[in-house]
N, C-alpha and C. Protein backbone atom coordinates (compact mmCIF):
# COMPACT_ATOMS: atom_id res chain seq x y z
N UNK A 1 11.49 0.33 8.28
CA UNK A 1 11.00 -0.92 7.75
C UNK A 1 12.03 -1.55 6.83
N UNK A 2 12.32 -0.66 5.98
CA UNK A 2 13.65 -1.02 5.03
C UNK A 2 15.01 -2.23 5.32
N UNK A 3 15.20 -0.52 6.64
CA UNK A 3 16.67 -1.25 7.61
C UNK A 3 16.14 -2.52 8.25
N UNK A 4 15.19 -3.04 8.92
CA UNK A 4 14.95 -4.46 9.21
C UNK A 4 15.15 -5.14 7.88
N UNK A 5 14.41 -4.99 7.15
CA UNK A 5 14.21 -6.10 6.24
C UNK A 5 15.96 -6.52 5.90
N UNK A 6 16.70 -5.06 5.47
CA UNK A 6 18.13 -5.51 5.02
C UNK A 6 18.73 -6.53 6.21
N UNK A 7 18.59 -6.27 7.59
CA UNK A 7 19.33 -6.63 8.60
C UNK A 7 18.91 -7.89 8.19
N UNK A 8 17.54 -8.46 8.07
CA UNK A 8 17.07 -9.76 8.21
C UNK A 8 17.63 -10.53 7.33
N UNK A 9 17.93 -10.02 6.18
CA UNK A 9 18.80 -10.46 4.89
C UNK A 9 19.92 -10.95 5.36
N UNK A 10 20.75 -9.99 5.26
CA UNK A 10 22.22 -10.26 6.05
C UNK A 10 22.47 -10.96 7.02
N UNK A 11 21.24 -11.34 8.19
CA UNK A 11 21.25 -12.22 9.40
C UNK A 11 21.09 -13.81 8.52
N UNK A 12 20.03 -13.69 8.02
CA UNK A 12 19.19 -14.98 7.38
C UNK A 12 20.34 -15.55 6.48
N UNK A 13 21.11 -15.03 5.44
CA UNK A 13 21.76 -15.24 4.22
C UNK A 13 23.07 -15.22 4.39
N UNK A 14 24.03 -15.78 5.68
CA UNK A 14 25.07 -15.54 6.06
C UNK A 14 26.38 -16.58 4.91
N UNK A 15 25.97 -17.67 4.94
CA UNK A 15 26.48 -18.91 3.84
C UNK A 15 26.87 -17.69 2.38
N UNK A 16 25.74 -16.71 2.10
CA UNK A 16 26.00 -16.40 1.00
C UNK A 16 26.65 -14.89 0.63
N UNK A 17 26.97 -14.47 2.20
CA UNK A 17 27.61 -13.44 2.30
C UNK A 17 29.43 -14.14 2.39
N UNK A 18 29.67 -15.24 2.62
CA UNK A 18 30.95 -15.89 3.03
C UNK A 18 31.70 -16.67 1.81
N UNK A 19 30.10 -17.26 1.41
CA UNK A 19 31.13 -18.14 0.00
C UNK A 19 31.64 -17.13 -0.95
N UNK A 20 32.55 -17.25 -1.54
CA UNK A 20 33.23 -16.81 -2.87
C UNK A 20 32.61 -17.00 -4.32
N UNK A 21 31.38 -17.94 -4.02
CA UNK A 21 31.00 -18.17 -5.14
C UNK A 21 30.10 -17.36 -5.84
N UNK A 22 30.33 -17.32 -7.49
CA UNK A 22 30.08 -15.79 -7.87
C UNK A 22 28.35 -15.91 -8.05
N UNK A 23 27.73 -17.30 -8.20
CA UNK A 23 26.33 -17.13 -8.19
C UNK A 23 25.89 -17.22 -6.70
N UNK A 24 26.43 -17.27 -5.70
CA UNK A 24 25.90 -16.91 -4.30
C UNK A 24 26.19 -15.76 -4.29
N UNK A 25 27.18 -14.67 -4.46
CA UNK A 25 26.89 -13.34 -4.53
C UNK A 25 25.84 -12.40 -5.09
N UNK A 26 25.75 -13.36 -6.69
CA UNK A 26 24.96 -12.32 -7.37
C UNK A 26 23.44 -12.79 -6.87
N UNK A 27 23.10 -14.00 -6.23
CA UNK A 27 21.82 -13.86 -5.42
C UNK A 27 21.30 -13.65 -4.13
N UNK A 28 22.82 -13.11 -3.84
CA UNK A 28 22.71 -12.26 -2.46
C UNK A 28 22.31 -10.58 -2.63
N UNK A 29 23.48 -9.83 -3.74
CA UNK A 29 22.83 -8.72 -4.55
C UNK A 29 21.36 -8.42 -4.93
N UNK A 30 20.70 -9.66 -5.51
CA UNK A 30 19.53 -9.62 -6.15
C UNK A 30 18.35 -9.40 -4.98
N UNK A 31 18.27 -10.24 -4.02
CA UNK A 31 17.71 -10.39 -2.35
C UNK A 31 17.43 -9.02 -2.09
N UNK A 32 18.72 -8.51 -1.71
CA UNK A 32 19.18 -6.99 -0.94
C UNK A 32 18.27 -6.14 -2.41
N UNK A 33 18.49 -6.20 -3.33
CA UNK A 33 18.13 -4.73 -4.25
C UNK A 33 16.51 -5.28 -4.39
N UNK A 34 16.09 -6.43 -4.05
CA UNK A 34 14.59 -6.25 -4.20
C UNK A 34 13.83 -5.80 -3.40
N UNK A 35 14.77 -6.24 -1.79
CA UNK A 35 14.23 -6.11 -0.78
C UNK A 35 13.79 -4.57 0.00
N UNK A 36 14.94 -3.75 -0.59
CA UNK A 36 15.13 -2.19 -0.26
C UNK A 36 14.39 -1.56 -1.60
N UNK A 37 14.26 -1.59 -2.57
CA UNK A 37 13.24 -1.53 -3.27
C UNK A 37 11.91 -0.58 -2.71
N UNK A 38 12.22 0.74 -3.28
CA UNK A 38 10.98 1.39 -3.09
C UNK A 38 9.73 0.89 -3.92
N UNK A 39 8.40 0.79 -3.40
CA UNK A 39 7.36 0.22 -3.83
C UNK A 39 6.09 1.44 -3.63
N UNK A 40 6.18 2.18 -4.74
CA UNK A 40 5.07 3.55 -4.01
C UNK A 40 5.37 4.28 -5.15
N UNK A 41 4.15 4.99 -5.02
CA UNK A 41 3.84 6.71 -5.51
C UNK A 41 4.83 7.78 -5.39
N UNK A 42 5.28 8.37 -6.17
CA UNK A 42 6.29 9.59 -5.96
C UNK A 42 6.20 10.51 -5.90
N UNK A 43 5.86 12.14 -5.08
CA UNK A 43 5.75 13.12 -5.59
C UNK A 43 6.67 14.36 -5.85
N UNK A 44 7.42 14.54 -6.53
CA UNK A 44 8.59 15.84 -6.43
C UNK A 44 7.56 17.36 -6.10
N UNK A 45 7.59 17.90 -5.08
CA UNK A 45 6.80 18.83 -4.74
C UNK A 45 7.17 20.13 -4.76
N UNK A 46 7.01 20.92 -5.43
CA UNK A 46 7.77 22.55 -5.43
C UNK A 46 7.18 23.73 -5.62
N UNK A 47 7.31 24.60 -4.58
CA UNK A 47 6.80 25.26 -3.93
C UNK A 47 6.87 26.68 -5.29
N UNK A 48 5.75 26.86 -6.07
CA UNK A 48 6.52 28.37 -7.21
C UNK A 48 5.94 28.98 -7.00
N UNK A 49 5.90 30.66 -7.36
CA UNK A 49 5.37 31.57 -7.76
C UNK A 49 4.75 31.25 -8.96
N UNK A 50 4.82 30.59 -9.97
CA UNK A 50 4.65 30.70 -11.43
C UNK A 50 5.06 28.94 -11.85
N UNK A 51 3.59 28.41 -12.90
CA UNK A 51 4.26 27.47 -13.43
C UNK A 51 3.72 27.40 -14.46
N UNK A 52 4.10 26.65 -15.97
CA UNK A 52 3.38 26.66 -17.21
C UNK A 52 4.03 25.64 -17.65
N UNK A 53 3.01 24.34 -18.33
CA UNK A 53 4.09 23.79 -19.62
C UNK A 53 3.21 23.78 -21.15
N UNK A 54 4.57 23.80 -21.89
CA UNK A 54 4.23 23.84 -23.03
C UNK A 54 4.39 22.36 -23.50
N UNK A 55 3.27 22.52 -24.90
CA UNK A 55 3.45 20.81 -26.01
C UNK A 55 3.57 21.82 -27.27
N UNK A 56 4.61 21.25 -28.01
CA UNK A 56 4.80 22.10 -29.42
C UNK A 56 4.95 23.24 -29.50
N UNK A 57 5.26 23.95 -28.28
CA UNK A 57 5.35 25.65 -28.44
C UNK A 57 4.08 26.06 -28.17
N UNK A 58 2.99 25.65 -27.57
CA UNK A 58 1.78 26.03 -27.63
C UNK A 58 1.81 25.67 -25.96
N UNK A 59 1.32 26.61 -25.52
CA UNK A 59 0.94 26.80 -23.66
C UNK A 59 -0.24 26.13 -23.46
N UNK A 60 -0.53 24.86 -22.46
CA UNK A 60 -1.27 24.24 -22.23
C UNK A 60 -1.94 24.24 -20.98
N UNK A 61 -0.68 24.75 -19.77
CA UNK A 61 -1.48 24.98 -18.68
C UNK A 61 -0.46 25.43 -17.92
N UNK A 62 -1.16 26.28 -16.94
CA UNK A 62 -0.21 27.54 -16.53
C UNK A 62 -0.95 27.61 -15.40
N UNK A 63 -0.08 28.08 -13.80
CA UNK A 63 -1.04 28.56 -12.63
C UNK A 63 0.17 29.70 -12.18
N UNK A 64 -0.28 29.97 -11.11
CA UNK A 64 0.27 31.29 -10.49
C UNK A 64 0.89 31.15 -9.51
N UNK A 65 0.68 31.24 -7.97
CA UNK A 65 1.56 30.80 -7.06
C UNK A 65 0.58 29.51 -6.57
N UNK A 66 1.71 28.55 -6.02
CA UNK A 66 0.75 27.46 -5.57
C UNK A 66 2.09 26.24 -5.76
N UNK A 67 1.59 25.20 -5.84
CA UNK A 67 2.77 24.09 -6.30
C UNK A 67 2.52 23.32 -7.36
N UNK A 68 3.72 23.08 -7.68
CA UNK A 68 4.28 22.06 -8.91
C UNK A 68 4.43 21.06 -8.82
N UNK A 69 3.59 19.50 -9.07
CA UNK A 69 3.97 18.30 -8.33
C UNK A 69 4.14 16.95 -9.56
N UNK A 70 5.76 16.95 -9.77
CA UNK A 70 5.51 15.80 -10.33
C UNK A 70 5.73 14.87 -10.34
N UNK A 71 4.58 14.10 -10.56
CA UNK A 71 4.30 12.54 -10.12
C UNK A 71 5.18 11.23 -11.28
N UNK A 72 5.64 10.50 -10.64
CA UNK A 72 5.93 9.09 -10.85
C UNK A 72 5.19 7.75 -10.33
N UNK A 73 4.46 7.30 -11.69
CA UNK A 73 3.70 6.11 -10.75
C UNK A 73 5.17 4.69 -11.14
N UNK A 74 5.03 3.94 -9.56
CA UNK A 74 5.25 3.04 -9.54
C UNK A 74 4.47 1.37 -10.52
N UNK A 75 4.97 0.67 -10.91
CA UNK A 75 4.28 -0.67 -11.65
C UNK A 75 2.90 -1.22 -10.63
N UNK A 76 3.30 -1.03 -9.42
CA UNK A 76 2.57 -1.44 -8.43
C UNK A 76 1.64 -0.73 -7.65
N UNK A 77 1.15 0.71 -8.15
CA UNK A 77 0.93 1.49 -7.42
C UNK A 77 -0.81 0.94 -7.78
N UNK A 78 -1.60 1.61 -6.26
CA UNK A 78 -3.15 1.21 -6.39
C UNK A 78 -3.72 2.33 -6.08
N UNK A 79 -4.89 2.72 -5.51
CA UNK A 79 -5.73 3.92 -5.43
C UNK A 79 -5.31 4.02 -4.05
N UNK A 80 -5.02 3.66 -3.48
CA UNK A 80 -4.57 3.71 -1.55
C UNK A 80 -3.32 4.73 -2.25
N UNK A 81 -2.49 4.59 -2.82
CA UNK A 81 -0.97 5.32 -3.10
C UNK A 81 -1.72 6.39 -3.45
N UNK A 82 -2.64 6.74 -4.37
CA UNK A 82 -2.74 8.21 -4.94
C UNK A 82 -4.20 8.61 -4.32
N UNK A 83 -4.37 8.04 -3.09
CA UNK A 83 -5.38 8.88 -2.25
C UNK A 83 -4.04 9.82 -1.33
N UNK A 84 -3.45 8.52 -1.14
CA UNK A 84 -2.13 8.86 -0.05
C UNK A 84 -1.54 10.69 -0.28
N UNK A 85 -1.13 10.38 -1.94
CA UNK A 85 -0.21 11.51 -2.66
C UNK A 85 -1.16 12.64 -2.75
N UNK A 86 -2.53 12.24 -2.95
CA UNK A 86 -3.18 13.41 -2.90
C UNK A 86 -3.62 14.45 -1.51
N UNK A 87 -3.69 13.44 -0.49
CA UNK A 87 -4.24 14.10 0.69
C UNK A 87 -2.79 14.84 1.20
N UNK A 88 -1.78 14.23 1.23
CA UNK A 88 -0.57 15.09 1.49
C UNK A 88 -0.27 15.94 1.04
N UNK A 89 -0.11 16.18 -0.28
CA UNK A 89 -0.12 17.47 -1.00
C UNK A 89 -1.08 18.63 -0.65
N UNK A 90 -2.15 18.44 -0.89
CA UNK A 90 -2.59 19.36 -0.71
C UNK A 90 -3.00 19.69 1.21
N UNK A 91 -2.58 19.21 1.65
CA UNK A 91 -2.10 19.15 3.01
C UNK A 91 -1.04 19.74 3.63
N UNK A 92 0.11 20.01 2.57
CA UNK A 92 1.49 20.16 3.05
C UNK A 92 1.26 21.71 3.55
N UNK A 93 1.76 22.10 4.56
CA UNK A 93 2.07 22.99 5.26
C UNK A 93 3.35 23.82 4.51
N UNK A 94 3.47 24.44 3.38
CA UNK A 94 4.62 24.89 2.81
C UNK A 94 4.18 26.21 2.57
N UNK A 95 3.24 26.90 2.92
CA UNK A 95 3.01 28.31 2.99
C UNK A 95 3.00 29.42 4.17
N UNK A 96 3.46 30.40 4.06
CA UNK A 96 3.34 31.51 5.25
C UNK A 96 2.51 32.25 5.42
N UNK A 97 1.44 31.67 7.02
CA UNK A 97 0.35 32.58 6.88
C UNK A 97 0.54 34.18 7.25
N UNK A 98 -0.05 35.06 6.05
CA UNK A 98 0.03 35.80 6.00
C UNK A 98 -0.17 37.44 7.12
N UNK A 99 -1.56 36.45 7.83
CA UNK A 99 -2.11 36.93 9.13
C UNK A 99 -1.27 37.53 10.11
N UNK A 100 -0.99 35.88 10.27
CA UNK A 100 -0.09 35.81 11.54
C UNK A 100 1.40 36.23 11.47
N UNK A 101 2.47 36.01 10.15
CA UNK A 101 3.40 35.91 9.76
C UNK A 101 4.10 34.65 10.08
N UNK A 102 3.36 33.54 10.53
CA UNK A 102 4.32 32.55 11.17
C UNK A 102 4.40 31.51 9.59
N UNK A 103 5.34 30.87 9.69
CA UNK A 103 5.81 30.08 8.67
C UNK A 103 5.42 28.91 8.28
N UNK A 104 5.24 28.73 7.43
CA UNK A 104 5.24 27.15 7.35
C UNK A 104 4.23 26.26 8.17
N UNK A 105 3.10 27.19 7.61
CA UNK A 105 1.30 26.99 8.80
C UNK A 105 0.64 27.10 7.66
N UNK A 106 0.39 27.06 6.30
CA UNK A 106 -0.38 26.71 6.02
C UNK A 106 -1.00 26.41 4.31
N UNK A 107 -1.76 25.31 4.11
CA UNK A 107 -1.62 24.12 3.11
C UNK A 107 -1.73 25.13 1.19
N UNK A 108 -1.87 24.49 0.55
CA UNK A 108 -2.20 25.22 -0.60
C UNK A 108 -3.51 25.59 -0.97
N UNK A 109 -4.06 24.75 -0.58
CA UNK A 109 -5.85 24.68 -0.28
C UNK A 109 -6.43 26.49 1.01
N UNK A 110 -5.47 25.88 2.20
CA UNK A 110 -6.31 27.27 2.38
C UNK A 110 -5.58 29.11 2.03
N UNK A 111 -4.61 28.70 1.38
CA UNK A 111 -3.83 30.40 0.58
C UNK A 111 -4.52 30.03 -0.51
N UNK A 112 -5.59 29.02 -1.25
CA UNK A 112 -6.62 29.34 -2.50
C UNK A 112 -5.67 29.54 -3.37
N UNK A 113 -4.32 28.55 -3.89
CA UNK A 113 -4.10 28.72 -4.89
C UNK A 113 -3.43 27.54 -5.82
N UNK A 114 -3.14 27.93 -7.07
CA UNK A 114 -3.26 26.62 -7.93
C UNK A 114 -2.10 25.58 -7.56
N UNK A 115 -2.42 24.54 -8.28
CA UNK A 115 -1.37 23.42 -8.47
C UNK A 115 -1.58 22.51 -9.65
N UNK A 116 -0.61 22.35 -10.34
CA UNK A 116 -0.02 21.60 -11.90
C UNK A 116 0.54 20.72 -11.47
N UNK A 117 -0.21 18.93 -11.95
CA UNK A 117 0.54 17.85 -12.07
C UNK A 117 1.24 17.66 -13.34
N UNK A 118 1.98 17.23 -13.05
CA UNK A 118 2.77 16.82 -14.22
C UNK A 118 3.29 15.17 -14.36
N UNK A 119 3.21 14.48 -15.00
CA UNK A 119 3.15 13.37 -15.38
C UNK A 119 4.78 13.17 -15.49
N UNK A 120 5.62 12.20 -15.15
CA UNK A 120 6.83 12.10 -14.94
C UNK A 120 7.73 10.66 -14.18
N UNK A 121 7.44 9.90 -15.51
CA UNK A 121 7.94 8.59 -15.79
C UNK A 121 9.24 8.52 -14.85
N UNK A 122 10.35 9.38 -15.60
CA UNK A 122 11.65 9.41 -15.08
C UNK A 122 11.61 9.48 -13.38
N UNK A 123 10.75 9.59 -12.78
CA UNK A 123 11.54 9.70 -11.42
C UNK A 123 10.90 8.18 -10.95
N UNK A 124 11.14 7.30 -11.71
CA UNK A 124 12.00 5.78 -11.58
C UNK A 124 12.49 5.43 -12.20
N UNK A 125 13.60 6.32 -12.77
CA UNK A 125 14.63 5.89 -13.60
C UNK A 125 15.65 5.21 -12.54
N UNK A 126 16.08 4.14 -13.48
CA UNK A 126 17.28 3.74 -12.47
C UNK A 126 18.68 3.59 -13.71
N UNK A 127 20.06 3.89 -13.20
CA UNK A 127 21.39 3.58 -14.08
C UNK A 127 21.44 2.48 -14.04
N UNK A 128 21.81 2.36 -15.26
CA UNK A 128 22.50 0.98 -15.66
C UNK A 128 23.47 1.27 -16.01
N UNK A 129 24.63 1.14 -15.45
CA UNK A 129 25.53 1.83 -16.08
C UNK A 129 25.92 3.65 -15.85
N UNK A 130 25.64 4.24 -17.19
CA UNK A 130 25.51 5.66 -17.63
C UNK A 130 23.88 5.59 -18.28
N UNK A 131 23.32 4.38 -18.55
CA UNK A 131 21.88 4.38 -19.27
C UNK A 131 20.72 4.31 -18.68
N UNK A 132 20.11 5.28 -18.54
CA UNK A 132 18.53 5.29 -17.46
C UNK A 132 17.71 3.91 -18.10
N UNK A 133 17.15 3.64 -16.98
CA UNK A 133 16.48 2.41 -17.36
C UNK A 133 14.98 2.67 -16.31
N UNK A 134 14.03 2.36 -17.02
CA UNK A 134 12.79 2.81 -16.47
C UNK A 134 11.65 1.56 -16.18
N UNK A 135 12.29 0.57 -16.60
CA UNK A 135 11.18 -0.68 -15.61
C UNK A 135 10.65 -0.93 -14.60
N UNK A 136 10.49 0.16 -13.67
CA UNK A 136 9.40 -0.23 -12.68
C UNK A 136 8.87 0.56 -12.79
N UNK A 137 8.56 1.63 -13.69
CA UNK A 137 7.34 2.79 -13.84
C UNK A 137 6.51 2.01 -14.45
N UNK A 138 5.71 2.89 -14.23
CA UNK A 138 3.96 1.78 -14.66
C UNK A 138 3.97 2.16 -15.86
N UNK A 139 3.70 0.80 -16.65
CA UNK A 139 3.60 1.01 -18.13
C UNK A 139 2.50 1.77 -18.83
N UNK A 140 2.51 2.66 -20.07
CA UNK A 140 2.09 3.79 -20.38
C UNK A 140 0.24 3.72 -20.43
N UNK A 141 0.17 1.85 -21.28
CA UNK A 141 -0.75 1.60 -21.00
C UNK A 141 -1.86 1.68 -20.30
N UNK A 142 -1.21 1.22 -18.48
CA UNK A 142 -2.24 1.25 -17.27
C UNK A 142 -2.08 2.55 -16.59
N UNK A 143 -0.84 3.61 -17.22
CA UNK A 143 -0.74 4.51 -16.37
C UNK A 143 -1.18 5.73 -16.75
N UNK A 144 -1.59 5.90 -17.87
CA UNK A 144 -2.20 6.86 -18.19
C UNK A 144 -4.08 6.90 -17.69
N UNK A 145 -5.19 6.40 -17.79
CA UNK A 145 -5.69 6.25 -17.24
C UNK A 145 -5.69 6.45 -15.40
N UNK A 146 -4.68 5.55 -15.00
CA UNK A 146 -4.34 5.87 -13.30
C UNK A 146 -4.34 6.63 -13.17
N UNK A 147 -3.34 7.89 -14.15
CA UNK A 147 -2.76 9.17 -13.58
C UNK A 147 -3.81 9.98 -14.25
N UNK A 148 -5.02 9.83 -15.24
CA UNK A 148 -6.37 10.86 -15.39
C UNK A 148 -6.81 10.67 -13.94
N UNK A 149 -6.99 9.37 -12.92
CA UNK A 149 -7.73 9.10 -12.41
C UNK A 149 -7.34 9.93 -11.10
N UNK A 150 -6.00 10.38 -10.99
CA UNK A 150 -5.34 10.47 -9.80
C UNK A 150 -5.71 12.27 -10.11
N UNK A 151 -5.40 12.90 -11.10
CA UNK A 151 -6.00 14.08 -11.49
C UNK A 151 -7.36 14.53 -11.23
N UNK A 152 -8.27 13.62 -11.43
CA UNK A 152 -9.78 14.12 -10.66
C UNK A 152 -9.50 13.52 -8.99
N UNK A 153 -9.07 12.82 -8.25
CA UNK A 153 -9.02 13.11 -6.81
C UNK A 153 -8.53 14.20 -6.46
N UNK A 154 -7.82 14.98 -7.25
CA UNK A 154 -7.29 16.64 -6.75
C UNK A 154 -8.14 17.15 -6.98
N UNK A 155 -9.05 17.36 -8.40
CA UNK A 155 -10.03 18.17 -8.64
C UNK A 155 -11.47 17.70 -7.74
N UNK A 156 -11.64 16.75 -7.12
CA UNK A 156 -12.67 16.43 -6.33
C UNK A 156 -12.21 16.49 -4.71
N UNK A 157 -11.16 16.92 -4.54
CA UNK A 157 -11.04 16.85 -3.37
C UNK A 157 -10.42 18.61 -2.75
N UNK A 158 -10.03 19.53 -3.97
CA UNK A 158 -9.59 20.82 -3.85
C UNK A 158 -11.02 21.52 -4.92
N UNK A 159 -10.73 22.46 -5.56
CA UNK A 159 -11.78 23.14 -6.31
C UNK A 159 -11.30 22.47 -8.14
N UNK A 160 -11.96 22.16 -8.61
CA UNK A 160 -11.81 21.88 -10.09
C UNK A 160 -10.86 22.55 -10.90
N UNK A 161 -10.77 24.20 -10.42
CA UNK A 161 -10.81 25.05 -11.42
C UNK A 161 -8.89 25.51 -11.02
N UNK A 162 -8.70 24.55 -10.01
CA UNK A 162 -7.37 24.91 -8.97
C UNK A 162 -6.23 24.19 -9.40
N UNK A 163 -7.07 22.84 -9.91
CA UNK A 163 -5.91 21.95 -10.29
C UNK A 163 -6.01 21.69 -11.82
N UNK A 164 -4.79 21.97 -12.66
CA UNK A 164 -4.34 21.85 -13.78
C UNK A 164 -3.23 20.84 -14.20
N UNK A 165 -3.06 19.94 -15.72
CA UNK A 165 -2.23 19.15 -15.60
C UNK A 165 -1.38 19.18 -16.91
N UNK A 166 -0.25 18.52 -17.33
CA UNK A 166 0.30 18.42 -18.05
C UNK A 166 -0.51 18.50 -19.56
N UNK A 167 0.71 16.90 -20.46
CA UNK A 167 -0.29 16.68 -21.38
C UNK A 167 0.49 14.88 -21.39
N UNK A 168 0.00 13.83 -20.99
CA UNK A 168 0.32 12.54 -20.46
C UNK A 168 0.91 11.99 -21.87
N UNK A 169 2.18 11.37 -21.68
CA UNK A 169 3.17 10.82 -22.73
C UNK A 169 3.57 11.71 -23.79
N UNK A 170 3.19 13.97 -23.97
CA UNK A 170 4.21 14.11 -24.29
C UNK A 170 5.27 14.38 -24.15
N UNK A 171 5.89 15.43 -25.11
CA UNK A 171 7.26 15.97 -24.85
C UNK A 171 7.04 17.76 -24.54
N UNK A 172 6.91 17.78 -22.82
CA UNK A 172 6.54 18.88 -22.47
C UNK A 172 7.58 19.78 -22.13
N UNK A 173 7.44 20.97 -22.10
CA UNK A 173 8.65 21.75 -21.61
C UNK A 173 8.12 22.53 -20.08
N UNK A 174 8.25 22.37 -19.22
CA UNK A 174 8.14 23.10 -17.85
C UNK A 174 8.81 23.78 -17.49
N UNK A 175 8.35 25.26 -17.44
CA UNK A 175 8.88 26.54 -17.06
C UNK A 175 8.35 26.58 -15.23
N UNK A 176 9.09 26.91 -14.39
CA UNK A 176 8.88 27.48 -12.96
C UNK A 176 9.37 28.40 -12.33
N UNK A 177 8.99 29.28 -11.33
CA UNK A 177 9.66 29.74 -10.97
C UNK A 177 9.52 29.30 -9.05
N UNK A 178 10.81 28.81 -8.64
CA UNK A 178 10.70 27.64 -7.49
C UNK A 178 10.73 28.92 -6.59
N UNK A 179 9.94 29.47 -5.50
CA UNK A 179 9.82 29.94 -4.17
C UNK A 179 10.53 29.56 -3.17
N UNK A 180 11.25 30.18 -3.02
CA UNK A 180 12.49 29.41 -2.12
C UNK A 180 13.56 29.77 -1.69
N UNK A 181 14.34 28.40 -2.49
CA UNK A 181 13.55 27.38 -3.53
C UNK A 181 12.92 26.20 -2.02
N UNK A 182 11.61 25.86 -2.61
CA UNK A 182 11.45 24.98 -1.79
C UNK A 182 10.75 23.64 -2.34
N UNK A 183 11.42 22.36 -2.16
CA UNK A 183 10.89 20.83 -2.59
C UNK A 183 11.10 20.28 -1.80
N UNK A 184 9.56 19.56 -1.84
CA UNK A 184 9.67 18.06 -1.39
C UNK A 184 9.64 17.08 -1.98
N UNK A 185 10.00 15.73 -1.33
CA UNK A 185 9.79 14.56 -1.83
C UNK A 185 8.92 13.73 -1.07
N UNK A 186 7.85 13.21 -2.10
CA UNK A 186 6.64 12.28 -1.12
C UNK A 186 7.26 10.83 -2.04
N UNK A 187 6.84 9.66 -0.85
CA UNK A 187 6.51 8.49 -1.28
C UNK A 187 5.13 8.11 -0.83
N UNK A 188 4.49 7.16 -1.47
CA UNK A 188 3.17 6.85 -0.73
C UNK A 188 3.50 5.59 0.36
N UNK A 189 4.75 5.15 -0.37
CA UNK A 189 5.16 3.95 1.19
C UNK A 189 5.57 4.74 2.57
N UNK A 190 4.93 5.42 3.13
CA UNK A 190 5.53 6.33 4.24
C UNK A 190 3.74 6.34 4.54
N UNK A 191 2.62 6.10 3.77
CA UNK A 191 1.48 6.16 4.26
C UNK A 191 1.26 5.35 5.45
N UNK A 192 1.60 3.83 6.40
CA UNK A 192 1.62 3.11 6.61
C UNK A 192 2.28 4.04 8.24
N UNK A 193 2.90 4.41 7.79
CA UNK A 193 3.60 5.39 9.35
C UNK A 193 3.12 6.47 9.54
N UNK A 194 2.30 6.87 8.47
CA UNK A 194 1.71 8.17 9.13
C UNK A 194 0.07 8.12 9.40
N UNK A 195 0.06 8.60 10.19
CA UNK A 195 -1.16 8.33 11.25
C UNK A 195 -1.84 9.45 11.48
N UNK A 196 -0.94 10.33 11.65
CA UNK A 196 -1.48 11.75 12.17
C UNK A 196 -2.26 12.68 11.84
N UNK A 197 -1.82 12.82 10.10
CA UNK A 197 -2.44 13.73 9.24
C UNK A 197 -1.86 14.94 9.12
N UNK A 198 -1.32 15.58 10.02
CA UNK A 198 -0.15 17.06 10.12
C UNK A 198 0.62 16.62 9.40
């Protein structure tokens, strides 16, 4: 979807790929970086034996084997994105059933074991420069709320007692130990192509 849109740019905006002039460049730049522009839910997904974070030196929440998922909300993100992030996750096929020995068959939900969100602004950081710049994460305001809200669709949609979470806007320390190592990366703009549910 991306690669069209750029092509269409570059087809459509040809005058401003040719002139020399420095404000037809820089609103040819501007076009292209809005246009490719991820617009979605994020999930960094990792597969541990062991996860815990601390606030102040004091242990807040801790699980055992299962996954580690932390989320970045987008400025734009709605309840369609974190139904999206939720049904995938706990969906993902990143465990080895034990039965059978075959790999990579089956979700976190049915090996019955935990998973820790973690709240995590930075993964829409963008450089400026050498300086992270974080304006399209959803401001702390609307996103704290979102991301309680996105925390009970795990606990209403897995067992209550399965899913555990950070502590929202502080300064946490996250200990893991990555199984593996294995991560993924979810967007919720990839909901739109997936159809299948596997």
């Amino acid at each position: 979807m991306h690669c069209l849109h750029l092509h269409y740019c570059l087809t459509a905006l040809p005058s401003l790929v040719k002139s020399p002039n420095k404000t037809a460049k820089s609103t040819f730049a501007t076009t292209i970086n809005r246009t490719v522009q991820i617009r979605a839910m994020r999930a960094v997904v990792q597969r541990v034996t062991s996860a815990s974070v601390e606030v102040d030196g004091r242990m807040v929440s801790e699980i055992g084997p299962g996954l580690l998922v932390l989320v970045g909300l987008h400025e734009s993100d709605t309840d369609s994105d974190a139904d999206y992030i939720c049904r995938k996750v706990l969906n993902m096929r990143l465990f080895t059933n034990e039965s059978t020995g075959r790999g990579w068959d089956q979700s976190v939900m049915q090996r019955n074991y935990g998973v820790l969100l973690v709240s995590q602004f930075t993964l829409y950081g963008v450089l400026k420069g050498n300086k992270p710049d974080f304006h399209v994460a959803m401001p702390p305001q609307k996103a704290k709320p979102f991301y309680e809200s996105l925390v009970d669709k795990f606990r209403k949609a897995y067992r209550p007692d399965a899913i555990k979470d950070g502590v929202f806007g502080a300064m946490m320390k996250v200990n893991l130990e990555n199984d593996g190592p294995v991560t993924m990366q979810l967007d919720s703009s990839q909901s739109s192509k997936d159809t299948n549910g596997n």
